[in-house]
N, C-alpha and C. Protein backbone atom coordinates (compact mmCIF):
# COMPACT_ATOMS: atom_id res chain seq x y z
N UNK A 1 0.85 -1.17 0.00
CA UNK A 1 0.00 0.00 0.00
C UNK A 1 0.90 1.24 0.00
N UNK A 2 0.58 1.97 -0.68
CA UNK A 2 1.54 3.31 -1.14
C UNK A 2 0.64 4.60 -1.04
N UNK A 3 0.87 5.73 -0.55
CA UNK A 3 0.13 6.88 0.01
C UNK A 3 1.24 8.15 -0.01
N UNK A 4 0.83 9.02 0.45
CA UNK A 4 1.59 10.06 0.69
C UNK A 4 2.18 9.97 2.04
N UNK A 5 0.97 9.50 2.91
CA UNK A 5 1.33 9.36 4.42
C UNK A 5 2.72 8.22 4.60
N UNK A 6 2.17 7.20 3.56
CA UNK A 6 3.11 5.89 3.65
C UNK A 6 3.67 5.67 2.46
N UNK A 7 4.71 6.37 2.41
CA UNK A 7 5.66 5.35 1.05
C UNK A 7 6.38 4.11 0.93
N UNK A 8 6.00 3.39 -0.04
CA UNK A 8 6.28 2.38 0.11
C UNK A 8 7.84 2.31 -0.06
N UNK A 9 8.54 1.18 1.05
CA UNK A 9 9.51 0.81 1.40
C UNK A 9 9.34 -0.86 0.33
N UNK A 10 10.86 -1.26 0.13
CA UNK A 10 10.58 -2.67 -0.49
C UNK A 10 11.34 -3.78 0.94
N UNK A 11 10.19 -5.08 1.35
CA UNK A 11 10.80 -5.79 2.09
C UNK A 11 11.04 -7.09 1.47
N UNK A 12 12.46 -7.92 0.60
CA UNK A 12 12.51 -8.43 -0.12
C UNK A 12 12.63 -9.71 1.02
N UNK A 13 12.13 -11.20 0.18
CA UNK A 13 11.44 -12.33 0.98
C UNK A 13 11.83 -13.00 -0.20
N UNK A 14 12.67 -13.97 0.42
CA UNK A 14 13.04 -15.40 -0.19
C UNK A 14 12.39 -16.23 0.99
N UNK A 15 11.59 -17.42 -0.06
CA UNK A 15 11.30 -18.46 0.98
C UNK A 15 11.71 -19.47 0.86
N UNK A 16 12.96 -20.04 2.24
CA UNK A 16 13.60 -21.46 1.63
C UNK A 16 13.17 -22.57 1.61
N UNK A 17 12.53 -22.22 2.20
CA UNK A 17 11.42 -23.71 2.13
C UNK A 17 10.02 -23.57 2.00
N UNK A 18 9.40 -23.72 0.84
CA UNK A 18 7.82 -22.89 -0.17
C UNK A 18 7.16 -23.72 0.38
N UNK A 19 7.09 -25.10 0.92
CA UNK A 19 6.75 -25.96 1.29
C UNK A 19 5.87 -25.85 2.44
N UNK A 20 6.83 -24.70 3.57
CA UNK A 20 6.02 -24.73 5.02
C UNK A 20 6.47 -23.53 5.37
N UNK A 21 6.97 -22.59 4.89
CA UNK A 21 7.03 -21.03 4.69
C UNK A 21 6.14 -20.12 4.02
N UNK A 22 5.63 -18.89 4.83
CA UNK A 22 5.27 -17.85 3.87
C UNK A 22 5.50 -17.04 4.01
N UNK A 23 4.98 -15.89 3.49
CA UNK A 23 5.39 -14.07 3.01
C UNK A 23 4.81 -13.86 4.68
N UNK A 24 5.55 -12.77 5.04
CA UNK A 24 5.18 -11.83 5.96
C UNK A 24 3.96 -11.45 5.79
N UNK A 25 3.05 -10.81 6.53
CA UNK A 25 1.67 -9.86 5.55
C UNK A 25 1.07 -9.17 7.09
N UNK A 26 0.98 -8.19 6.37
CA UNK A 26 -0.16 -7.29 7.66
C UNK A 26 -1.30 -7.84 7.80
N UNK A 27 -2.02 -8.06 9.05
CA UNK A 27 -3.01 -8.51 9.37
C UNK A 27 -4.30 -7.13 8.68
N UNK A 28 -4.16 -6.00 8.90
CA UNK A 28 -5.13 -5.17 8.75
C UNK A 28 -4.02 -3.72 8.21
N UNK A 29 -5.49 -3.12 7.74
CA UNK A 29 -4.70 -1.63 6.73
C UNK A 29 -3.47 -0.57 7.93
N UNK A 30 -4.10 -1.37 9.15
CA UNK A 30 -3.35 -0.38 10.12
C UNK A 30 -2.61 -0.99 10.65
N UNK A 31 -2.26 -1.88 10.35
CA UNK A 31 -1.03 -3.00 11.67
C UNK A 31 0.38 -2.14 10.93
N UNK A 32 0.86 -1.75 12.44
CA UNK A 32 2.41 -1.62 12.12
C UNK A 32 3.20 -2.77 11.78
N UNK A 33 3.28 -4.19 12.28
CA UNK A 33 3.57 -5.11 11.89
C UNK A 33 3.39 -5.98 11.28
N UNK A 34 4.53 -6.85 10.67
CA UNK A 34 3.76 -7.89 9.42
C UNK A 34 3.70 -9.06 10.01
N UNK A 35 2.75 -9.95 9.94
CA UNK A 35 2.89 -11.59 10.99
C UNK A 35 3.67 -12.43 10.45
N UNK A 36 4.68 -13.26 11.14
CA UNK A 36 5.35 -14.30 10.99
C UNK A 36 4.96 -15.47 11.43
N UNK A 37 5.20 -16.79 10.41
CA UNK A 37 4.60 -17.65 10.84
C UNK A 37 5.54 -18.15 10.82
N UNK A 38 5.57 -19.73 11.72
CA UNK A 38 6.55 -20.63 12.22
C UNK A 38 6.45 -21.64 10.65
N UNK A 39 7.45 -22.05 10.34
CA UNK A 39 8.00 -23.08 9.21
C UNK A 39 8.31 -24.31 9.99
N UNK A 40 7.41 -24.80 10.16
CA UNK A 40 7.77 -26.80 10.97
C UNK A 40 6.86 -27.30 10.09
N UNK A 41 8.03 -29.04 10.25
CA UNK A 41 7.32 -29.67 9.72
C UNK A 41 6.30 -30.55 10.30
N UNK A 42 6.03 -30.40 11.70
CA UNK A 42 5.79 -30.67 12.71
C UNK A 42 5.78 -29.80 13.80
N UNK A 43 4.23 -30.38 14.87
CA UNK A 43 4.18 -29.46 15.51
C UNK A 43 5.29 -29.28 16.90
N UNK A 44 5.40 -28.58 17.53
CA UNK A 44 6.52 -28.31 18.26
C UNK A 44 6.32 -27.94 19.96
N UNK A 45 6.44 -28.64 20.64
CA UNK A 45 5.95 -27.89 21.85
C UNK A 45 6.95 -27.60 22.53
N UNK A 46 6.17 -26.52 23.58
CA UNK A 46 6.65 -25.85 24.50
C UNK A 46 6.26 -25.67 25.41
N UNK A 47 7.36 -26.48 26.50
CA UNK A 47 6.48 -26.23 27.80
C UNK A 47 7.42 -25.07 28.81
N UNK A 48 6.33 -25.03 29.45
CA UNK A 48 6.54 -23.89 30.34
C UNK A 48 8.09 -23.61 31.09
N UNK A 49 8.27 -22.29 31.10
CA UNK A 49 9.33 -21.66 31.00
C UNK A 49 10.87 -22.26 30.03
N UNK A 50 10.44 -23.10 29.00
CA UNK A 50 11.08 -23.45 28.08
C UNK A 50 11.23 -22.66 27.12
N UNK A 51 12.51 -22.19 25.98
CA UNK A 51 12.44 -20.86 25.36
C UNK A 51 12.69 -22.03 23.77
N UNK A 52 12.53 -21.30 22.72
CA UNK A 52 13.41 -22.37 21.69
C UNK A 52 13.24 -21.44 20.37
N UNK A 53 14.47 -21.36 19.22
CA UNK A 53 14.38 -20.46 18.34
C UNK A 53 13.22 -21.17 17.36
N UNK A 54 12.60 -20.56 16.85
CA UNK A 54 11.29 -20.97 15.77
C UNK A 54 11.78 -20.44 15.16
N UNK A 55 11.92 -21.31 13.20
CA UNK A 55 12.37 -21.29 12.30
C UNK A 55 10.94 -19.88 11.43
N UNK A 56 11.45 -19.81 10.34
CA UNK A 56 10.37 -19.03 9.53
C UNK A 56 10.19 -19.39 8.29
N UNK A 57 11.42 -19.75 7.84
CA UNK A 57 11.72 -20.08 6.59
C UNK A 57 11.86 -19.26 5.90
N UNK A 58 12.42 -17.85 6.11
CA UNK A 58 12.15 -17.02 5.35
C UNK A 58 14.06 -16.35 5.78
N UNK A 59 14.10 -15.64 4.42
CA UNK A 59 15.46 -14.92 4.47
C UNK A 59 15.12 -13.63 3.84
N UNK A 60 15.72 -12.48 4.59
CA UNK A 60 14.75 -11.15 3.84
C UNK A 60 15.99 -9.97 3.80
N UNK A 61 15.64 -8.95 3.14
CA UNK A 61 16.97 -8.17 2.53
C UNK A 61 15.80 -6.83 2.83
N UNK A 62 16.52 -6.27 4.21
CA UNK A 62 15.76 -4.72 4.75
C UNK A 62 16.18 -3.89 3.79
N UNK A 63 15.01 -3.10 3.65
CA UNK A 63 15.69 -1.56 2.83
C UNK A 63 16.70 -0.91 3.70
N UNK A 64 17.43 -0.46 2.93
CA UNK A 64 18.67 -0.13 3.36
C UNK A 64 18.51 1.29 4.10
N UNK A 65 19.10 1.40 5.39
CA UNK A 65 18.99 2.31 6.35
C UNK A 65 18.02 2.09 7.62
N UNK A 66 17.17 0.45 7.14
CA UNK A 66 16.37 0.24 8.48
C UNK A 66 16.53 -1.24 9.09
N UNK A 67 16.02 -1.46 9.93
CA UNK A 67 16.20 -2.63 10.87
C UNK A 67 14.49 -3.47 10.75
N UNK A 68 14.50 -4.58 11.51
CA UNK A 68 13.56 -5.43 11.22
C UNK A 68 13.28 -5.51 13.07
N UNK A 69 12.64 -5.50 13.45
CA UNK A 69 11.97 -5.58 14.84
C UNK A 69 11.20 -6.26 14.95
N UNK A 70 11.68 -7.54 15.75
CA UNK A 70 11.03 -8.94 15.88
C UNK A 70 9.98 -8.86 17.08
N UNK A 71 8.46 -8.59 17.00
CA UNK A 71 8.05 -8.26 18.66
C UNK A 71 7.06 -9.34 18.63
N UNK A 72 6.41 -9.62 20.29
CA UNK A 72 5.23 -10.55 20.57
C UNK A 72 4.34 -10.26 19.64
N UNK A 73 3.65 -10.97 19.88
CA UNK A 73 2.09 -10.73 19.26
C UNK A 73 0.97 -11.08 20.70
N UNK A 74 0.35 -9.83 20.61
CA UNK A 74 -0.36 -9.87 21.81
C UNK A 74 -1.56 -10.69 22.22
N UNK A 75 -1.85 -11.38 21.50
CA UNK A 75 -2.86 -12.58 21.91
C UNK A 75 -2.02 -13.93 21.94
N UNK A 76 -1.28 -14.38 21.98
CA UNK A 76 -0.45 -15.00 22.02
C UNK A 76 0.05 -15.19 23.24
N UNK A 77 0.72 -13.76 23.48
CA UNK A 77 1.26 -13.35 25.44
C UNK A 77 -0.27 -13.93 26.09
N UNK A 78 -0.65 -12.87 26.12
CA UNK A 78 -1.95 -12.29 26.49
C UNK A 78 -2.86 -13.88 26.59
N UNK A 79 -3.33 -14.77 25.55
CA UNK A 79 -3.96 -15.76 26.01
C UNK A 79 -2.72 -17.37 26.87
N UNK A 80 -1.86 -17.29 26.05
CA UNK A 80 -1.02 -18.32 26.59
C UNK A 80 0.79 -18.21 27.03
N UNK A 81 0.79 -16.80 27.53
CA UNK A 81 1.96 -16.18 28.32
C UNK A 81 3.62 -16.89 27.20
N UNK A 82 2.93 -17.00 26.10
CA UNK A 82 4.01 -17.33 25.38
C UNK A 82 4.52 -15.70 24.26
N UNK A 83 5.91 -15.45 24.57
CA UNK A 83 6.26 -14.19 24.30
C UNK A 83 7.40 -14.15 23.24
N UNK A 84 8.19 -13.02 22.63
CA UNK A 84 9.33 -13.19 22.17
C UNK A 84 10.61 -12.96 23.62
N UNK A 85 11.02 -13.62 23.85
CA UNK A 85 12.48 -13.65 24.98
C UNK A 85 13.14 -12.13 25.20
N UNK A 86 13.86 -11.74 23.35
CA UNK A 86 14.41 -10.47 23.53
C UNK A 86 13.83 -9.87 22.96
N UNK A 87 12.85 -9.49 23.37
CA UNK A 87 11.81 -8.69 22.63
C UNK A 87 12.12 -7.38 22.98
N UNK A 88 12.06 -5.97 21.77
CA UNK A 88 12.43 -6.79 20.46
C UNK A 88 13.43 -7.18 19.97
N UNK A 89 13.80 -8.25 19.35
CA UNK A 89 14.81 -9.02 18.68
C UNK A 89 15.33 -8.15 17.38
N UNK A 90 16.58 -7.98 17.04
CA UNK A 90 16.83 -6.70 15.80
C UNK A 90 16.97 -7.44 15.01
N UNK A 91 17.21 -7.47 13.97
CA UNK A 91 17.66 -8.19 12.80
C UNK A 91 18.50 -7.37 12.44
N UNK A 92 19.87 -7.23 11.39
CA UNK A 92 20.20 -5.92 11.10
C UNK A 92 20.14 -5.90 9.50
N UNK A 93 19.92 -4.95 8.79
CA UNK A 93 20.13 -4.47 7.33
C UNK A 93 21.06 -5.39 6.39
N UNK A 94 22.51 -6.29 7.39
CA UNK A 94 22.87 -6.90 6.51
C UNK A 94 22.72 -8.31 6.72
N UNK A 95 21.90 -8.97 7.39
CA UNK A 95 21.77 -10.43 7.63
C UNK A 95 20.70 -10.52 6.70
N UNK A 96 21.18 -11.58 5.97
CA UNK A 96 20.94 -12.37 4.82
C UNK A 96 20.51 -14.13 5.56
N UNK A 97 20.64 -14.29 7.10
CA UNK A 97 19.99 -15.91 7.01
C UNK A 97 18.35 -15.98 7.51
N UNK A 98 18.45 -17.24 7.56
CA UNK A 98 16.96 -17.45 7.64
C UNK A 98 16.93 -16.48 9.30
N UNK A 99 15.57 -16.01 9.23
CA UNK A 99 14.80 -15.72 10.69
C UNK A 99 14.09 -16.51 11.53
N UNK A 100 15.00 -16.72 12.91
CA UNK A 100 14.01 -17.56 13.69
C UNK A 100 13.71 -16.60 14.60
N UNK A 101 12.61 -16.89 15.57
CA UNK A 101 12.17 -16.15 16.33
C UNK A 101 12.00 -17.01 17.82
N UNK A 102 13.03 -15.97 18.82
CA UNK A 102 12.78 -16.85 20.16
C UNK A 102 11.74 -16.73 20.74
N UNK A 103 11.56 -17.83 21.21
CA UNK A 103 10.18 -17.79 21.92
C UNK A 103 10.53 -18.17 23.47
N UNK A 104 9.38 -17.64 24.39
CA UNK A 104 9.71 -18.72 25.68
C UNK A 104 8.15 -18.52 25.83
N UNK A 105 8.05 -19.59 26.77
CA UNK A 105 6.68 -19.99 27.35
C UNK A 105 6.51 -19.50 29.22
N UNK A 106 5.96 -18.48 29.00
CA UNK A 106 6.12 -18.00 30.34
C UNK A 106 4.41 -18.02 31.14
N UNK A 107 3.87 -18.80 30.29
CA UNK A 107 2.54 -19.64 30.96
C UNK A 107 2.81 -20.97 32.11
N UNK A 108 1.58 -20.88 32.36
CA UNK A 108 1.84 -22.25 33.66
C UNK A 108 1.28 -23.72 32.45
N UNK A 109 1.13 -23.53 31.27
CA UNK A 109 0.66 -24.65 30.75
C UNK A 109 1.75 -24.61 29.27
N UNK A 110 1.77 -25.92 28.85
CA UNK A 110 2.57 -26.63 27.82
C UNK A 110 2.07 -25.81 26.69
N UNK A 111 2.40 -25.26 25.40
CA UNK A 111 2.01 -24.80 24.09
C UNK A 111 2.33 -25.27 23.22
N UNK A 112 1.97 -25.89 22.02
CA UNK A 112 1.90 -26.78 20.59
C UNK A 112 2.14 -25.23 19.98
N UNK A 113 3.09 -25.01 19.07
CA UNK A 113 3.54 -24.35 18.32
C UNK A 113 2.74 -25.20 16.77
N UNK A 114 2.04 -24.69 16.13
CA UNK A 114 1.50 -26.17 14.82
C UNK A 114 2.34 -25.31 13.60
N UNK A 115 2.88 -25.86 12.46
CA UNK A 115 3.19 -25.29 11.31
C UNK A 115 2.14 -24.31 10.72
N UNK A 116 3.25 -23.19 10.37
CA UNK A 116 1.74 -22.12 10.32
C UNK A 116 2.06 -20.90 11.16
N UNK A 117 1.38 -21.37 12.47
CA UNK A 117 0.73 -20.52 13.38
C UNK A 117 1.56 -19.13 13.28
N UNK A 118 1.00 -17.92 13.47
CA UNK A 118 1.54 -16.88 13.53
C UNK A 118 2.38 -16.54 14.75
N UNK A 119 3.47 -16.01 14.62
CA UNK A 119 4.35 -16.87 16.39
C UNK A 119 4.88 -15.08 16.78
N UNK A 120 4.95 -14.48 15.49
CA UNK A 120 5.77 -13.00 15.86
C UNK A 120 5.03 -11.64 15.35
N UNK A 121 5.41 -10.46 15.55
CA UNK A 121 4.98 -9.48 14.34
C UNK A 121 6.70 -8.60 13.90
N UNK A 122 6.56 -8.88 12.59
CA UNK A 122 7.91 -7.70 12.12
C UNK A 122 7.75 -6.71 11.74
N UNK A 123 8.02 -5.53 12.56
CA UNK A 123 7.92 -3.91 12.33
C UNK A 123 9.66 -3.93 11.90
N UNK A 124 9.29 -2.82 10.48
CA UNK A 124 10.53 -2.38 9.76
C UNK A 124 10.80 -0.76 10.06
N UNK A 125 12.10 -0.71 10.99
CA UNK A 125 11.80 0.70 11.28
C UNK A 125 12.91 1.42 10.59
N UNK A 126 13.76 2.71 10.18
CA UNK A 126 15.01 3.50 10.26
C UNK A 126 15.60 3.16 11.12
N UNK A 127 16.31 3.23 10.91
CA UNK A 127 17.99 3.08 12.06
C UNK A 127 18.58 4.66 11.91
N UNK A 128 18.98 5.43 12.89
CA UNK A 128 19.61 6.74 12.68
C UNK A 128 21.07 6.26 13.04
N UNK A 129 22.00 6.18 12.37
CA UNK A 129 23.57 6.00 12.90
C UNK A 129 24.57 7.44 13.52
N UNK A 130 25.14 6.91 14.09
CA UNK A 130 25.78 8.24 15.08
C UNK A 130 27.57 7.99 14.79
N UNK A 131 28.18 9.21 15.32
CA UNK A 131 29.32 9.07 15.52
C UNK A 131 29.80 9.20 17.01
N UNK A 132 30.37 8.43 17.25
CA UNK A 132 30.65 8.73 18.61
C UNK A 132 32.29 9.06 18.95
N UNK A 133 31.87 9.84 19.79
CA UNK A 133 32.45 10.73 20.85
C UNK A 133 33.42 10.21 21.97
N UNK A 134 34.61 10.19 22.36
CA UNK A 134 34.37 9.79 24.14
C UNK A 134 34.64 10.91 24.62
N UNK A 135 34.29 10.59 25.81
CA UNK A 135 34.10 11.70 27.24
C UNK A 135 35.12 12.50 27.01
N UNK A 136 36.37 12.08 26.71
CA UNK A 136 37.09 12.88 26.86
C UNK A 136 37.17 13.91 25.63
N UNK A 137 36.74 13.74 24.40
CA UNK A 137 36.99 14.22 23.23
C UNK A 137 36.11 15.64 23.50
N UNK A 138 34.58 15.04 24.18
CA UNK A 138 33.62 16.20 24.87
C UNK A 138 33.44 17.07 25.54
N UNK A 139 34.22 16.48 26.76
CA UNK A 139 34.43 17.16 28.05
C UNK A 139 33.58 17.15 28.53
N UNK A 140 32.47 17.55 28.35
CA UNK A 140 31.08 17.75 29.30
C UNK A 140 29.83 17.03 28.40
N UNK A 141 29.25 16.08 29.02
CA UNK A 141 27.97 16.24 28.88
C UNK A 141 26.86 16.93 28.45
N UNK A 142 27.06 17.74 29.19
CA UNK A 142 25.87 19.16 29.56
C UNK A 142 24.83 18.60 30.44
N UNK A 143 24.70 19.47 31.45
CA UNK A 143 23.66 19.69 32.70
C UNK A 143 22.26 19.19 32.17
N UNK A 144 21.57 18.48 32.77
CA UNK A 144 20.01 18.02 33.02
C UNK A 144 19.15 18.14 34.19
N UNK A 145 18.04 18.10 34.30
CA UNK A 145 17.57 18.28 35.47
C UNK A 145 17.63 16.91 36.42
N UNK A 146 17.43 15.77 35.65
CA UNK A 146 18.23 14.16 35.95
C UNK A 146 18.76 14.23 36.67
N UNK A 147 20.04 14.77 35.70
CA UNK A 147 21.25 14.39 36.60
C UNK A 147 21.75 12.83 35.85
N UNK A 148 22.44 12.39 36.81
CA UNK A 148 22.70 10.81 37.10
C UNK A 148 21.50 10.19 37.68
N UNK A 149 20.42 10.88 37.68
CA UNK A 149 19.40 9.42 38.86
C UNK A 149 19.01 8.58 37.39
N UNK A 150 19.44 7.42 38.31
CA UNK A 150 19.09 6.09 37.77
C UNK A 150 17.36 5.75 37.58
N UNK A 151 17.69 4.81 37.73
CA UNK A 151 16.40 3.51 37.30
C UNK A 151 15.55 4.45 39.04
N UNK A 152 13.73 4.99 38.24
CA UNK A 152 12.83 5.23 39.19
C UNK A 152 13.01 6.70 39.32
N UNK A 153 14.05 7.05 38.75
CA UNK A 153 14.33 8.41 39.43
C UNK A 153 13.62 9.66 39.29
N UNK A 154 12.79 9.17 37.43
CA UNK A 154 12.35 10.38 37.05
C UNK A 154 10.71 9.90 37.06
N UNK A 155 10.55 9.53 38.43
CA UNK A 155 8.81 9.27 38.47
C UNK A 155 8.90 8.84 39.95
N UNK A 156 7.41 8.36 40.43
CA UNK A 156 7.53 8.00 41.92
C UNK A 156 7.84 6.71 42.04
């Protein structure tokens, strides 16, 4: 879908295995993310607090300057406490292998992963790259109202 609001970006998708792989695809005109489905040839379980990478079958080539952001899918958490681990998981601009997606099971009950099932969502975002600095090259920071407070600091 191509707009003024949304220009289209290209997300290129090889599937290595056509067999029990498919295309990414937005669920609806508004999903930021595209659903991933698990590539087994067989179903796969998972029991509780067990984590395991899920294959996709898919190998994909980001437009150049953005990243691939591997996140839960919220009925998924939400009905059977099964999540992505490092959520979100990056992919970067130049990985070229297949995508698996970690999972863990952070339910009190066992989960059947079946070939298919939608297991992730992939949001394709920009990456802004920086040059960096050290402290010493800077000298200062510059003053905040922060400060140094850590973790809690800037709320109750």
């Amino acid at each position: 879908m191509t707009s003024e609001r949304h220009p289209a970006a290209v997300l290129r998708v090889h599937l290595l295995r056509p067999d029990q792989a498919s295309l990414p695809r937005y669920a609806s005109a508004g999903a930021a993310g595209l659903d991933l489905a698990a590539a087994l040839g067989e179903p796969m379980l998972l029991l509780p607090g067990a984590r395991a990478a899920v294959p996709t079958g898919i190998a994909i080539a980001l437009p150049p300057g953005h990243e691939g952001q591997v996140r839960p899918r919220s009925g998924l958490a939400r009905k059977h406490g099964v999540t992505v681990l490092n959520a979100p998981g990056t992919i970067d601009e130049d990985f070229r292998g297949e995508v698996h997606v970690l999972l863990i099971n952070l339910g009190q009950e066992p989960y059947v992963i079946s070939p298919g099932d939608r297991i992730a969502q992939l949001v394709v975002a920009p990456v802004t790259r920086v040059e960096v600095l050290a402290e010493a090259e800077t000298g200062d920071l510059g003053a905040t109202e922060r400060g140094e407070g850590g973790f809690g600091s800037s709320g109750r």
